[in-house]
N, C-alpha and C. Protein backbone atom coordinates (compact mmCIF):
# COMPACT_ATOMS: atom_id res chain seq x y z
N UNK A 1 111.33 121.39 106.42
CA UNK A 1 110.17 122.20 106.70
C UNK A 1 109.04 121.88 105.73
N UNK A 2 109.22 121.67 104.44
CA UNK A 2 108.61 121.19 103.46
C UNK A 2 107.67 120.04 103.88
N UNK A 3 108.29 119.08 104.33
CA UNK A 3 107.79 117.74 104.56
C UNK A 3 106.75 117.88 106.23
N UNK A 4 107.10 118.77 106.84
CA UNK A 4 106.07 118.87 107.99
C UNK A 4 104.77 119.83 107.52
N UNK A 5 105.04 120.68 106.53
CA UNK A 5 103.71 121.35 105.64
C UNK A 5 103.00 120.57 105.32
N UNK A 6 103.43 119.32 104.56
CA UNK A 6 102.69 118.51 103.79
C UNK A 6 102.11 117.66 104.81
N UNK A 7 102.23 116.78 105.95
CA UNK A 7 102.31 116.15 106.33
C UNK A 7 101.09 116.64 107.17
N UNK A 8 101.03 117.74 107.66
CA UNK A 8 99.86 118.70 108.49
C UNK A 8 98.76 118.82 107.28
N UNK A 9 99.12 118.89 106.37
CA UNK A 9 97.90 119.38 105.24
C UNK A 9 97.31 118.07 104.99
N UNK A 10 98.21 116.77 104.94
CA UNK A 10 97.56 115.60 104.88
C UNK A 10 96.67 115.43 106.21
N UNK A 11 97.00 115.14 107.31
CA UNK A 11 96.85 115.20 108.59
C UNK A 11 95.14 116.07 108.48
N UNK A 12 95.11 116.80 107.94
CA UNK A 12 93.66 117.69 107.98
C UNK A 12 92.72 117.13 107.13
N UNK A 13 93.32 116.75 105.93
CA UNK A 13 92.65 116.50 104.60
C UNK A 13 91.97 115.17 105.20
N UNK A 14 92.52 113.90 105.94
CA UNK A 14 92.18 112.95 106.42
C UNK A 14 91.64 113.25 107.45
N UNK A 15 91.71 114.24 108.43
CA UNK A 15 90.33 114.13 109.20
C UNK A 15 89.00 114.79 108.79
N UNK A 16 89.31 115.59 107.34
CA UNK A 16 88.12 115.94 107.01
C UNK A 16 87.41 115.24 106.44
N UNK A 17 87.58 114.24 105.96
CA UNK A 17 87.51 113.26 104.90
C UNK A 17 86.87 112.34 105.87
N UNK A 18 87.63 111.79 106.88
CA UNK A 18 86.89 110.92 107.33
C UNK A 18 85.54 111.04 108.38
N UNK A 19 85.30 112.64 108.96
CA UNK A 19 84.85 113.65 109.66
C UNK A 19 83.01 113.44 108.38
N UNK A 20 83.70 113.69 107.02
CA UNK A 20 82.77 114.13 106.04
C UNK A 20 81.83 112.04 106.35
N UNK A 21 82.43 111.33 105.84
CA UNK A 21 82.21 110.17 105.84
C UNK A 21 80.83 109.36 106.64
N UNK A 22 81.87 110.20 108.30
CA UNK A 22 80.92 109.93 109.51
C UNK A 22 79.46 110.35 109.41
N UNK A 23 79.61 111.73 108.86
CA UNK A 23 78.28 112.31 108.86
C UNK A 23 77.42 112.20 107.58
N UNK A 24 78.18 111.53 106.76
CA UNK A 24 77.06 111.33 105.49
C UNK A 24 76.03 109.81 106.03
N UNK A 25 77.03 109.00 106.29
CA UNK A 25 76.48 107.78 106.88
C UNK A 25 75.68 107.60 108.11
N UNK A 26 75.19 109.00 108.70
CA UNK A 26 74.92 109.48 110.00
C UNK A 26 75.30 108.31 111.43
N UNK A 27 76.59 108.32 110.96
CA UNK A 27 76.99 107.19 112.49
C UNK A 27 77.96 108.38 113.27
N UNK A 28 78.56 107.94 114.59
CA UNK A 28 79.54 108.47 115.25
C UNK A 28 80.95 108.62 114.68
N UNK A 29 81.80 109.36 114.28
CA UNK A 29 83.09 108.61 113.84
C UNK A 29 83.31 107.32 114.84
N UNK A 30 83.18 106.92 115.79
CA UNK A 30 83.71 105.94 117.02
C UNK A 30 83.40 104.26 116.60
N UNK A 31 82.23 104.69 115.64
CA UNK A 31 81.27 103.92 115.40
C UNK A 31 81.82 102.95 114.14
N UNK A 32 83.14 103.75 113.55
CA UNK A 32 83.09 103.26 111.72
C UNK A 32 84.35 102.71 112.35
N UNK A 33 84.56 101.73 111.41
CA UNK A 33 85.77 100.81 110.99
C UNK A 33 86.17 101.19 109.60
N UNK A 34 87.85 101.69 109.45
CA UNK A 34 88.16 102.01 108.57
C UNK A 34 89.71 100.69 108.12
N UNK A 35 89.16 100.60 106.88
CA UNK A 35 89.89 99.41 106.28
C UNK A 35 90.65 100.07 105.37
N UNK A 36 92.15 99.53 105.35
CA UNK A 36 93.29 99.97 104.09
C UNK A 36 93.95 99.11 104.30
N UNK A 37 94.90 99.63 103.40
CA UNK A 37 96.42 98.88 102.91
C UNK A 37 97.35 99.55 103.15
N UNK A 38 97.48 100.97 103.74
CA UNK A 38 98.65 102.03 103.44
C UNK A 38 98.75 102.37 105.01
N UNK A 39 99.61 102.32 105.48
CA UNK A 39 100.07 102.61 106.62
C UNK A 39 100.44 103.77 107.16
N UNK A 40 100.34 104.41 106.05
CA UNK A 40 100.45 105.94 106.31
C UNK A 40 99.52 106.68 106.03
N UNK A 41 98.25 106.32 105.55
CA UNK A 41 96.70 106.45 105.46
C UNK A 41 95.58 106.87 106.42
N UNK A 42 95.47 105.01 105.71
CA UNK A 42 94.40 104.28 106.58
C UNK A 42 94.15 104.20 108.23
N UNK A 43 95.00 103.92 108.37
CA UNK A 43 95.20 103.58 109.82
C UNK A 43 95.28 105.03 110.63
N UNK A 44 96.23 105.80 110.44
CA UNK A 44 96.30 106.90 110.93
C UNK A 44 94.89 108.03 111.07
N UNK A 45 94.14 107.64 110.21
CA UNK A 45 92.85 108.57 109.70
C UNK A 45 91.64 107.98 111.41
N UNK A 46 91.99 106.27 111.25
CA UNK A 46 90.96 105.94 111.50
C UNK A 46 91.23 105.99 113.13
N UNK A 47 92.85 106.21 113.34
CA UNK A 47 92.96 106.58 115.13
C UNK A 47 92.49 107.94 115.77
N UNK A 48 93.14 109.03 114.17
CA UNK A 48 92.97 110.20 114.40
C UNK A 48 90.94 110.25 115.12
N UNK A 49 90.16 109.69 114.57
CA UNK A 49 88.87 109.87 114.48
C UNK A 49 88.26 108.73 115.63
N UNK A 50 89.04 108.15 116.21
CA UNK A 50 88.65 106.89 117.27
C UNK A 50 87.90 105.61 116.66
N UNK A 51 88.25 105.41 115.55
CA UNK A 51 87.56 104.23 114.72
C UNK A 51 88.11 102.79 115.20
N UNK A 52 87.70 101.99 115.13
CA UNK A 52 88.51 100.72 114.61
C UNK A 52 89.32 100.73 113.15
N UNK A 53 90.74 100.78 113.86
CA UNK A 53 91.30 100.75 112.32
C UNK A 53 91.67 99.02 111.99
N UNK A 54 91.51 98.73 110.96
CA UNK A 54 92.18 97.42 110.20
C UNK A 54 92.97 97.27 108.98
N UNK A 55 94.13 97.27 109.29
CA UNK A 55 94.70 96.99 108.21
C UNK A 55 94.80 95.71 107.00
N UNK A 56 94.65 95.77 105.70
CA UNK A 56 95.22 94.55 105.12
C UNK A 56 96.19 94.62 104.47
N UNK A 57 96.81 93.55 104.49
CA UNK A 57 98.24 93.32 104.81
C UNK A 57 98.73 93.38 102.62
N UNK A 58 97.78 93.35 101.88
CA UNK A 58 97.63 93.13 100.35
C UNK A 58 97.95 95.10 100.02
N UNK A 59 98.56 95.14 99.02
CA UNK A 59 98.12 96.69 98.47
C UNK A 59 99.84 97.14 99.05
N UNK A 60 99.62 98.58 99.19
CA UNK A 60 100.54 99.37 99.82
C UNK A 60 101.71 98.77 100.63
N UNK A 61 100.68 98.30 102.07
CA UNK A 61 101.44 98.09 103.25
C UNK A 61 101.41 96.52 103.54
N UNK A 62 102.65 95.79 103.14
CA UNK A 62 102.71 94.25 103.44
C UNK A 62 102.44 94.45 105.80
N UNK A 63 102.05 92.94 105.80
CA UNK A 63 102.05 92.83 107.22
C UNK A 63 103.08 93.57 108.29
N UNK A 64 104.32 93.04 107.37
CA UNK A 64 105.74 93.61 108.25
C UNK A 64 105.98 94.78 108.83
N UNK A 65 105.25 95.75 107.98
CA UNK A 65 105.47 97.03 107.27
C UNK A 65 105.05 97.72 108.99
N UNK A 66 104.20 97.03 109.72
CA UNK A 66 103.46 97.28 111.20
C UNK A 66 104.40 97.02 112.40
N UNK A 67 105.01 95.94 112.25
CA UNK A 67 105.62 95.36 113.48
C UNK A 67 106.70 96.49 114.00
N UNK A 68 107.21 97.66 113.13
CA UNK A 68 107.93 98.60 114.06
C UNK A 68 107.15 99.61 114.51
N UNK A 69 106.27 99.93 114.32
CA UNK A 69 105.54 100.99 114.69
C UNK A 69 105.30 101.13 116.10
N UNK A 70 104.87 102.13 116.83
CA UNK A 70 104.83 101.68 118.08
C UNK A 70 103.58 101.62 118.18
N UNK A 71 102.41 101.19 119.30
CA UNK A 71 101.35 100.70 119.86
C UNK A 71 100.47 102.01 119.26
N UNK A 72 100.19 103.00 119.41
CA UNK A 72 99.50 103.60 118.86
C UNK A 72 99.18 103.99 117.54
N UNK A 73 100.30 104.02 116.72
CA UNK A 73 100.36 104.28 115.55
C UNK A 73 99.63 102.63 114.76
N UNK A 74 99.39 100.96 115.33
CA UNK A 74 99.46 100.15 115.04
C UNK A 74 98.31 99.94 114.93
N UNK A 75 97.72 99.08 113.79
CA UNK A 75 96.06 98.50 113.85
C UNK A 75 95.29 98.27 114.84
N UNK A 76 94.58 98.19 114.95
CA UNK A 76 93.38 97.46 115.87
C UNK A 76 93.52 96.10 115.64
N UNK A 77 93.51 95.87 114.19
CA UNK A 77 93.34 94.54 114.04
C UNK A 77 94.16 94.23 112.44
N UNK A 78 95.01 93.17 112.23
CA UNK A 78 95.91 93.44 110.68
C UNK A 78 95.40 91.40 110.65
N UNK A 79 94.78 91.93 108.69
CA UNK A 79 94.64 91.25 108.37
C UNK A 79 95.38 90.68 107.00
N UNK A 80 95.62 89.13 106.59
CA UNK A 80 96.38 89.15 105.47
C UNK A 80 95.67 89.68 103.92
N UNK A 81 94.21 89.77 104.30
CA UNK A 81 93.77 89.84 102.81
C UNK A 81 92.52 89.88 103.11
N UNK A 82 91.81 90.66 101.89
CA UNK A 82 90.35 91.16 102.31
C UNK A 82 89.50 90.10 102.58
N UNK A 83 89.72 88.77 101.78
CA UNK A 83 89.25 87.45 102.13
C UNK A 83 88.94 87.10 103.61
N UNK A 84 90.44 87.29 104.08
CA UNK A 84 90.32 86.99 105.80
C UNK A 84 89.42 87.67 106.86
N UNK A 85 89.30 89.11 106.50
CA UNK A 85 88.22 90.53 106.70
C UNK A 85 86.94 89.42 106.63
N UNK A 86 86.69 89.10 105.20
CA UNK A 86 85.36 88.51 105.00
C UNK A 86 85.31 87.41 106.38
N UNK A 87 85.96 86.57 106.05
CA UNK A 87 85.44 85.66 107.01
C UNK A 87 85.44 85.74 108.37
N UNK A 88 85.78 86.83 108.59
CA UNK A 88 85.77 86.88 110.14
C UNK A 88 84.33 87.58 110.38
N UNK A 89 84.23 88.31 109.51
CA UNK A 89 82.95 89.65 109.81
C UNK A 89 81.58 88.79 109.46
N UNK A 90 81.63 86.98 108.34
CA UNK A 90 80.31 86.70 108.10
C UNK A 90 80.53 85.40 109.46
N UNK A 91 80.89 84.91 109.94
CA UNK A 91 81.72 83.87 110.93
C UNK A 91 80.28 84.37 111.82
N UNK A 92 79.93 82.96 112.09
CA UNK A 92 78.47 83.14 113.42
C UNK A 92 79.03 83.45 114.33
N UNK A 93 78.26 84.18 114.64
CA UNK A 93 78.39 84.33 116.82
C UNK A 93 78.42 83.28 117.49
């Protein structure tokens, strides 16, 4: 019972958080891409809120750490390292 308290209180704390984020930056939440390492975070914050989530694969949560998850709970997009992030996001059209 303990662990579903906490888990709801996180669950809030991260959509307020990322709720607060949206509106300081005056975009849509729909609008933001949220980047981590923690799989029990990042990612979750940024589905809860309809973001593009991306994971990197450095920090917390190695690559692997994804492949059981099922389809919703899973990135948008998993990268090995913030490096790789970079080059995709400066990469011409």
């Amino acid at each position: 019972m303990h662990d579903d308290m906490v888990r709801e209180r996180l669950a809030g704390v991260r959509g307020f958080v990322f709720d607060m984020a949206a509106a300081r930056i005056g975009v849509k939440p729909e609008r933001l891409a949220v980047v981590g390492d923690d799989p029990e975070l990042e990612v979750p914050m940024a589905h809860h809120g309809r973001a593009l989530a991306i994971a990197v694969g450095t920090g917390l949560g190695a690559t692997a750490c994804y492949d059981g998850l099922p389809a919703v709970r899973r990135p948008h997009l998993l990268v090995r390292g913030v490096d790789e992030l970079l080059a995709i996001v400066t990469a011409p059209m």
